[in-house]
C-alpha atoms as a PDB file:
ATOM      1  CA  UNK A   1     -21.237  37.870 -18.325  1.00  0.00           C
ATOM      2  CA  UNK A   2     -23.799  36.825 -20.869  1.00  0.00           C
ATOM      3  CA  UNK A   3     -21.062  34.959 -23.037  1.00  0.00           C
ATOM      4  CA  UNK A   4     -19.932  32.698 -19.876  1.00  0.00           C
ATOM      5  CA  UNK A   5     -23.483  31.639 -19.473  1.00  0.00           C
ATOM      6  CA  UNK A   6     -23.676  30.696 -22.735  1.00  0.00           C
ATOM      7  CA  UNK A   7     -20.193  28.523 -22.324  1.00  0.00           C
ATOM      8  CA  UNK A   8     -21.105  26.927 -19.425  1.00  0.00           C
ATOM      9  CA  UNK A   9     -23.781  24.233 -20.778  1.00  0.00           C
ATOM     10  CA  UNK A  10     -20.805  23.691 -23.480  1.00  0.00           C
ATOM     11  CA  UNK A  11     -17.841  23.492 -21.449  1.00  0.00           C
ATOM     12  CA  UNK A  12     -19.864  20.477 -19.025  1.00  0.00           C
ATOM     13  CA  UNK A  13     -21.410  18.649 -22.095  1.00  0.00           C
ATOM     14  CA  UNK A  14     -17.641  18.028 -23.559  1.00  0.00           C
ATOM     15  CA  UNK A  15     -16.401  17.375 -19.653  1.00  0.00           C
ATOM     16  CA  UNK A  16     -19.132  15.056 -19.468  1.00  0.00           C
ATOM     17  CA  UNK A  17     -18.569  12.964 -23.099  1.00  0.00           C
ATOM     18  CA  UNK A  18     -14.657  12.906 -21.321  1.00  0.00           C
ATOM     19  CA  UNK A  19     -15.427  11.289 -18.678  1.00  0.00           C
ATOM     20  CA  UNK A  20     -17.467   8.994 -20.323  1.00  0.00           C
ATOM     21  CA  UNK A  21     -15.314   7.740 -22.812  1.00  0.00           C
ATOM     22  CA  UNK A  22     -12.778   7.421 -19.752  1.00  0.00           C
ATOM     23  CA  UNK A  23     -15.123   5.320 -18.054  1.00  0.00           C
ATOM     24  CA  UNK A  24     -16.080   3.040 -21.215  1.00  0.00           C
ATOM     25  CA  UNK A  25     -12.330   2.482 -21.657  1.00  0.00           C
ATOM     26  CA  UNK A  26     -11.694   1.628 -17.760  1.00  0.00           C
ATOM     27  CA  UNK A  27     -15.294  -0.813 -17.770  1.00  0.00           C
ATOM     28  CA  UNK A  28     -15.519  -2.272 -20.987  1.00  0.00           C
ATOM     29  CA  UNK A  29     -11.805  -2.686 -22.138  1.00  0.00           C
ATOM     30  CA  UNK A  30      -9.919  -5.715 -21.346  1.00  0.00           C
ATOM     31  CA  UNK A  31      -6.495  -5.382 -19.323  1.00  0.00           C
ATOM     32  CA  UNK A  32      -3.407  -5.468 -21.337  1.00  0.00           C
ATOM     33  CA  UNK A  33      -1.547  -8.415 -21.023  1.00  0.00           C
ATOM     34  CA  UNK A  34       1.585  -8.034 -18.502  1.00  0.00           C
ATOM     35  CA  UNK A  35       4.398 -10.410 -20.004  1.00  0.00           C
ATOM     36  CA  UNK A  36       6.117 -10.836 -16.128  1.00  0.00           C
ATOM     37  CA  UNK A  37       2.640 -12.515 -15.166  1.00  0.00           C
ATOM     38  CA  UNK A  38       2.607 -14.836 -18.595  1.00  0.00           C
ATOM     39  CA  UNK A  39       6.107 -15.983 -17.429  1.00  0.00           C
ATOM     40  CA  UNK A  40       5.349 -16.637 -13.720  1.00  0.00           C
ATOM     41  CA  UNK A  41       2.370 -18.652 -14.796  1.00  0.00           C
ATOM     42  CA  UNK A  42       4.842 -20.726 -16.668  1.00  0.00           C
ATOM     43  CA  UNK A  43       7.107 -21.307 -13.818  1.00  0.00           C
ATOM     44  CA  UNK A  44       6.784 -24.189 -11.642  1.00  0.00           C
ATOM     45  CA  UNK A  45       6.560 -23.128  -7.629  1.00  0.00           C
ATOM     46  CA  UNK A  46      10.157 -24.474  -7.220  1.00  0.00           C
ATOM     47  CA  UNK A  47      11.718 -22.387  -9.434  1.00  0.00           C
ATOM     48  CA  UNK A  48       9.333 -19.283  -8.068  1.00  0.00           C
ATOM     49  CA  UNK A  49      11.145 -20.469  -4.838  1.00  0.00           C
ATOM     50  CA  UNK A  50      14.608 -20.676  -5.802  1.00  0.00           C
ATOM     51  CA  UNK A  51      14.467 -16.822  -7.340  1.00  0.00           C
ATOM     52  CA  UNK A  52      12.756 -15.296  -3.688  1.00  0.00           C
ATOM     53  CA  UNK A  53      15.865 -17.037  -1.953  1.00  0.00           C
ATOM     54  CA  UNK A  54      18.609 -16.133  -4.460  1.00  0.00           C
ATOM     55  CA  UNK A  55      16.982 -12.594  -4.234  1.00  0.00           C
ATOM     56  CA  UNK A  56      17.517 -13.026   0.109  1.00  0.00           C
ATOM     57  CA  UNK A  57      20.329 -14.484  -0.428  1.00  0.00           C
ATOM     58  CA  UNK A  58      21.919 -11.271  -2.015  1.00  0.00           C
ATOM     59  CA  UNK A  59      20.445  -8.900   1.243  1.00  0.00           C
ATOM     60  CA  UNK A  60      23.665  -8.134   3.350  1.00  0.00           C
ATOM     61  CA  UNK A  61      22.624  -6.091   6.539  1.00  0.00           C
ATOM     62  CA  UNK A  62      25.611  -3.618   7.580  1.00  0.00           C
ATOM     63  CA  UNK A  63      25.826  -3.972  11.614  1.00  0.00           C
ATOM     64  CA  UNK A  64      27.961  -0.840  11.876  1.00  0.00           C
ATOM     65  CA  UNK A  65      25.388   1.348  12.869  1.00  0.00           C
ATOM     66  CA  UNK A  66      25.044  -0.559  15.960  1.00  0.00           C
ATOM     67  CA  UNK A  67      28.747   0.797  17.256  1.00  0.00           C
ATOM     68  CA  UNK A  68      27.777   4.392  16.267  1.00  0.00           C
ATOM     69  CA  UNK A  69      28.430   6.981  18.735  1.00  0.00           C
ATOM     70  CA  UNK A  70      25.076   8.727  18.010  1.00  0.00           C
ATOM     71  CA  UNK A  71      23.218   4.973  18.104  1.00  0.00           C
ATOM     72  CA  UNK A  72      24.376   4.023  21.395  1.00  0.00           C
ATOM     73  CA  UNK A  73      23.388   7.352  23.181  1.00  0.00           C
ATOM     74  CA  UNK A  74      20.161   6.861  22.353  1.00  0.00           C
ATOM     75  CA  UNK A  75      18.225   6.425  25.612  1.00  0.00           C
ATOM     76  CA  UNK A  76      14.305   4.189  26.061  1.00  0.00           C
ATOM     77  CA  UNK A  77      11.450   6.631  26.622  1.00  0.00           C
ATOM     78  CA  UNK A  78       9.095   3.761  27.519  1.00  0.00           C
ATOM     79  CA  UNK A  79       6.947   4.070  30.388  1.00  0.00           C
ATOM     80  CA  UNK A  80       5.936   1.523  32.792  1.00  0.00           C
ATOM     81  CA  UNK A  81       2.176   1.387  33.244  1.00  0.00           C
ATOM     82  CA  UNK A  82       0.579   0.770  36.400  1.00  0.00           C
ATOM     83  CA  UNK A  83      -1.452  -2.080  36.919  1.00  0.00           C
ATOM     84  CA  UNK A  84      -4.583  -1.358  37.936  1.00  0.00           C
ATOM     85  CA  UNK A  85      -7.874  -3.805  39.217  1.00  0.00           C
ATOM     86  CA  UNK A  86     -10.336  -3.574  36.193  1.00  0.00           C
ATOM     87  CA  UNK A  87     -14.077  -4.650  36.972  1.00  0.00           C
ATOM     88  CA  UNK A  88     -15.079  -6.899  39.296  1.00  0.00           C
ATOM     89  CA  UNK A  89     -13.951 -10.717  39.905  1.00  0.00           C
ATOM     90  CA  UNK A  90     -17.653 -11.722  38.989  1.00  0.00           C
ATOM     91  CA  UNK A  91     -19.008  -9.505  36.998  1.00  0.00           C
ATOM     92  CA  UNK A  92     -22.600 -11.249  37.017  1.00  0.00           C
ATOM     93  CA  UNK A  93     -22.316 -11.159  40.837  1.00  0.00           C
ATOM     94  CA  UNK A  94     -24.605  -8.340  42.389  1.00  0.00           C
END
């Protein structure tokens, strides 16, 4: 029992330095370069454009699903809800 009260103090101090040199590194280091944001700063807005619609270009949705026996037996569980008066027509009237 003795000898785990004696760690303790220990074991937090080097928890403690941890952290801290965590938290220098996350504050006080600058971000590493990404090389995908050097090259999109290069690229002119056009050509930005022209990859987005070559990339939806490529999308092909498959409209079988919508013939599936298990789709179309699907039924609504919406509910209709009742309208109902809410205040009054003047509400600064007495």
């Amino acid at each position: 029992m003795k000898n785990l009260k004696n760690k303790r103090p220990i074991i937090l101090v080097i928890i403690l330095i941890g952290l801290l040199v965590i938290g220098y590194k996350v504050i006080f280091t600058s971000p590493s370069t990404d090389f995908l944001a050097e090259e999109s700063a290069k690229m002119s807005t056009a050509e930005k454009v022209g990859i987005i619609m070559n990339e939806v270009e490529k999308i092909s949705f498959d409209t079988k699903v919508m013939s599936d026996p298990k789709f179309t037996s699907l039924k609504s569980i919406e509910t209709i809800l009742p309208v109902l008066p809410i205040g009054k027509k003047n509400p600064f009237s007495p």
